[in-house]
Structures are given as structure tokens and as C-alpha cells.
Protein backbone atom coordinates (compact mmCIF):
# COMPACT_ATOMS: atom_id res chain seq x y z
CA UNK A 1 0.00 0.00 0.00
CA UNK A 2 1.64 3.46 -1.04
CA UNK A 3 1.63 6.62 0.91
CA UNK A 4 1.77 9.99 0.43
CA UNK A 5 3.93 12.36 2.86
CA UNK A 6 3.68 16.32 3.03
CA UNK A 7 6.72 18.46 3.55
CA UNK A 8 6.99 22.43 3.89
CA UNK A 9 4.70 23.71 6.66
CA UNK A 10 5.78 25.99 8.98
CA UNK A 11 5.42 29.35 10.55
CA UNK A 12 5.47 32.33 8.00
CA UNK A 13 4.71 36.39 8.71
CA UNK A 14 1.28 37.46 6.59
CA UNK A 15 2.51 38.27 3.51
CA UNK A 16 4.86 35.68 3.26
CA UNK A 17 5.40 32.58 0.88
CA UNK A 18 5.55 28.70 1.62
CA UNK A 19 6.00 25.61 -0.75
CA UNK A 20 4.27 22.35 0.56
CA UNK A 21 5.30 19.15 -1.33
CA UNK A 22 3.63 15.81 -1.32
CA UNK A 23 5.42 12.76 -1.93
CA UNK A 24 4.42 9.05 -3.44
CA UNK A 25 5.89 6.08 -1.76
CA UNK A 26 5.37 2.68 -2.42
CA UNK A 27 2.46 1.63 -4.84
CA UNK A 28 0.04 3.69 -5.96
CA UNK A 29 -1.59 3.26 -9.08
CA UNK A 30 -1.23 5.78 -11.04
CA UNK A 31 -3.48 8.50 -9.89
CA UNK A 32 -5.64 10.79 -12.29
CA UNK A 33 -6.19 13.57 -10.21
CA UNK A 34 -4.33 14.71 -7.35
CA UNK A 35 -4.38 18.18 -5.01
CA UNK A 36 -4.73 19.68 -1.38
CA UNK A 37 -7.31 20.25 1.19
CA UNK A 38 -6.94 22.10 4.62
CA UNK A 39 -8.61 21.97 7.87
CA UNK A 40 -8.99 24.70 10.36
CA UNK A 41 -7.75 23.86 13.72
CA UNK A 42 -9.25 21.71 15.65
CA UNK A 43 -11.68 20.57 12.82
CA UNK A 44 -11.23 16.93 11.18
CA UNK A 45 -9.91 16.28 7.86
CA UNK A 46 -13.11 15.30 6.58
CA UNK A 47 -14.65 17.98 7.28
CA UNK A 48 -11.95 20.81 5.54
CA UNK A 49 -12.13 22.67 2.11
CA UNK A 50 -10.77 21.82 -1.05
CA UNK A 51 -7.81 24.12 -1.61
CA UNK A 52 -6.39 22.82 -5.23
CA UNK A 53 -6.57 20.50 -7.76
CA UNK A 54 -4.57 19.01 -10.65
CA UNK A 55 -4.36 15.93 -13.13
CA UNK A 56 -2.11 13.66 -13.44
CA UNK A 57 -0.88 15.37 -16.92
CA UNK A 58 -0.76 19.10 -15.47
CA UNK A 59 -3.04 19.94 -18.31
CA UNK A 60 -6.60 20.99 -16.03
CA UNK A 61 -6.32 23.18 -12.66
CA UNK A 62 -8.94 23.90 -10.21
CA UNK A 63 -8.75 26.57 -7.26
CA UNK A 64 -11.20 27.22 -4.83
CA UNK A 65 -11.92 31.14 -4.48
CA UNK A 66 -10.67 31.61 -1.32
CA UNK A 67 -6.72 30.71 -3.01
CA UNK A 68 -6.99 31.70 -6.56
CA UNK A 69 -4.08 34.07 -7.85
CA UNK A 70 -1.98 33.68 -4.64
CA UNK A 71 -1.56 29.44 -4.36
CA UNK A 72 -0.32 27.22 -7.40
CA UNK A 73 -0.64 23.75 -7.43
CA UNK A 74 1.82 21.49 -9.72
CA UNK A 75 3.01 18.16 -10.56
CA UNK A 76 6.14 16.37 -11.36
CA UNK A 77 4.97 13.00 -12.81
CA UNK A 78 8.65 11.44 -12.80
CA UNK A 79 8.66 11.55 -8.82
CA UNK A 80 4.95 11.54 -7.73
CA UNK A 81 5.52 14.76 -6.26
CA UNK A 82 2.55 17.14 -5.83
CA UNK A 83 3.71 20.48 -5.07
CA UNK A 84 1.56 23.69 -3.74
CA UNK A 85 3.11 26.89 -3.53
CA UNK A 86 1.22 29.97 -1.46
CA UNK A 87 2.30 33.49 -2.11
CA UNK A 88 0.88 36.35 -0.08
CA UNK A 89 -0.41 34.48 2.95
CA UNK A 90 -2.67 35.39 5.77
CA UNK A 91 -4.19 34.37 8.62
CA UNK A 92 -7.31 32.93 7.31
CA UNK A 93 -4.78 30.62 5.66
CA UNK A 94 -3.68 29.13 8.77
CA UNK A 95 -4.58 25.33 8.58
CA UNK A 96 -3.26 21.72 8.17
CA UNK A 97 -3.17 21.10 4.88
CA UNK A 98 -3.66 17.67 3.44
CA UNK A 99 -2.54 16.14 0.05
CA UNK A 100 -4.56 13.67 -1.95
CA UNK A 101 -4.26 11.50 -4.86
CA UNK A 102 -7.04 9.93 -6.77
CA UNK A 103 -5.97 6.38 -7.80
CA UNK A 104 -7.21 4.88 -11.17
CA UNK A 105 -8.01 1.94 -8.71
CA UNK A 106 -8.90 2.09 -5.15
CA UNK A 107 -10.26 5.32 -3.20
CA UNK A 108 -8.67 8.07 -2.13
CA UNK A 109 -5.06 8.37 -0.75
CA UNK A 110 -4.34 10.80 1.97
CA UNK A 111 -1.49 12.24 3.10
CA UNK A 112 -1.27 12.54 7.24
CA UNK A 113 -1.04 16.65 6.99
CA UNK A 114 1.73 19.35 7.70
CA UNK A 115 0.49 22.23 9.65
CA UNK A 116 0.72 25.72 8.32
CA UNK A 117 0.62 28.77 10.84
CA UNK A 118 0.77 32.52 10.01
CA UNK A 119 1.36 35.14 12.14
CA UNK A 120 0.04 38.64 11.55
């Protein structure tokens, strides 16, 4: 059974800029779509917002409204990596995010989160 790992959280001033990366280990068949959600502290996973999406090609994007313009998701297909990088952060971005993948077989793969906190 594969995993998925995040790396990249951290504390960062409003106005600052993180990268979170999500590696593939193990098996995973190969996953069509991929992205990140976030939860609000104290709240569980399954009950946070969709932050990005992308396909397993790069070719379609999705943002939800609250991210668009400042956070871009990516993918580097030669190591599984999902990357999301946030410009211009505040404090309503303050979450743990969680990557996913969306296997061509199975359900959904999460990762186990990295906390991101910003400071005003």
C-alpha cells in the first residue's frame, strides 16, 4: 500500500510565501487527479475545504476562491511529487493542509497533513 507524505509547513509572517510538497511512496496506481485540502484547527480532515486541484498530466487546474491568484498547485509526474506553492499568505490561511491523490483503482489516498501557521 503506497503513501503519500507532506513536507513544507511551517510558521510564516502574513505576507509571506511557503512551498508544501507531497510525496508518493510505495504503490500507488497511477493516480488521475491529485491536489490539497486544509482543515482549520481543531476541525477533522473530513470535514476541511478543497484548496487545489490538478491531473495527473498538469493539463486541467482547479482553485477554490478563497486561493486563486496567490496558491499554485503542480506536478512532477517522474517523482509523484505534488507540489503547492502559497504566495501572499494570511491568517485565514492558517490550517493543516492535506494532500490527496485519486488512484485509477482504489479510493482516495491521503497524506497525514503538515500544519501551516501565520502570524500577523
Amino acid at each position: 500500500q503506497g503513501q503519500l507524505v507532506e513536507f513544507g509547513g511551517g510558521l510564516v509572517q502574513a505576507g509571506g510565501s511557503l512551498r508544501l510538497a507531497c510525496e508518493a511512496s510505495g504503490h500507488i496506481p497511477n493516480a488521475h487527479t491529485m491536489g490539497w485540502f486544509r482543515s482549520s484547527p481543531g476541525k477533522e480532515r473530513d470535514l476541511g475545504d478543497f484548496v487545489a486541484g490538478i491531473t495527473r498530466s498538469g493539463s486541467r487546474l482547479l482553485y477554490s476562491d478563497a486561493v486563486k491568484g496567490r496558491f499554485t498547485v503542480s506536478v512532477d509526474t517522474a517523482n509523484s511529487t505534488v507540489y503547492l506553492k502559497k504566495n501572499n499568505l494570511n491568517t485565514e490561511d492558517k490550517a493543516v493542509y492535506y494532500c490527496y491523490q485519486d488512484p485509477t483503482v482504489g479510493g482516495r489516498i491521503w497524506g497525514q497533513g503538515t500544519q501551516v501557521t501565520v502570524s500577523s
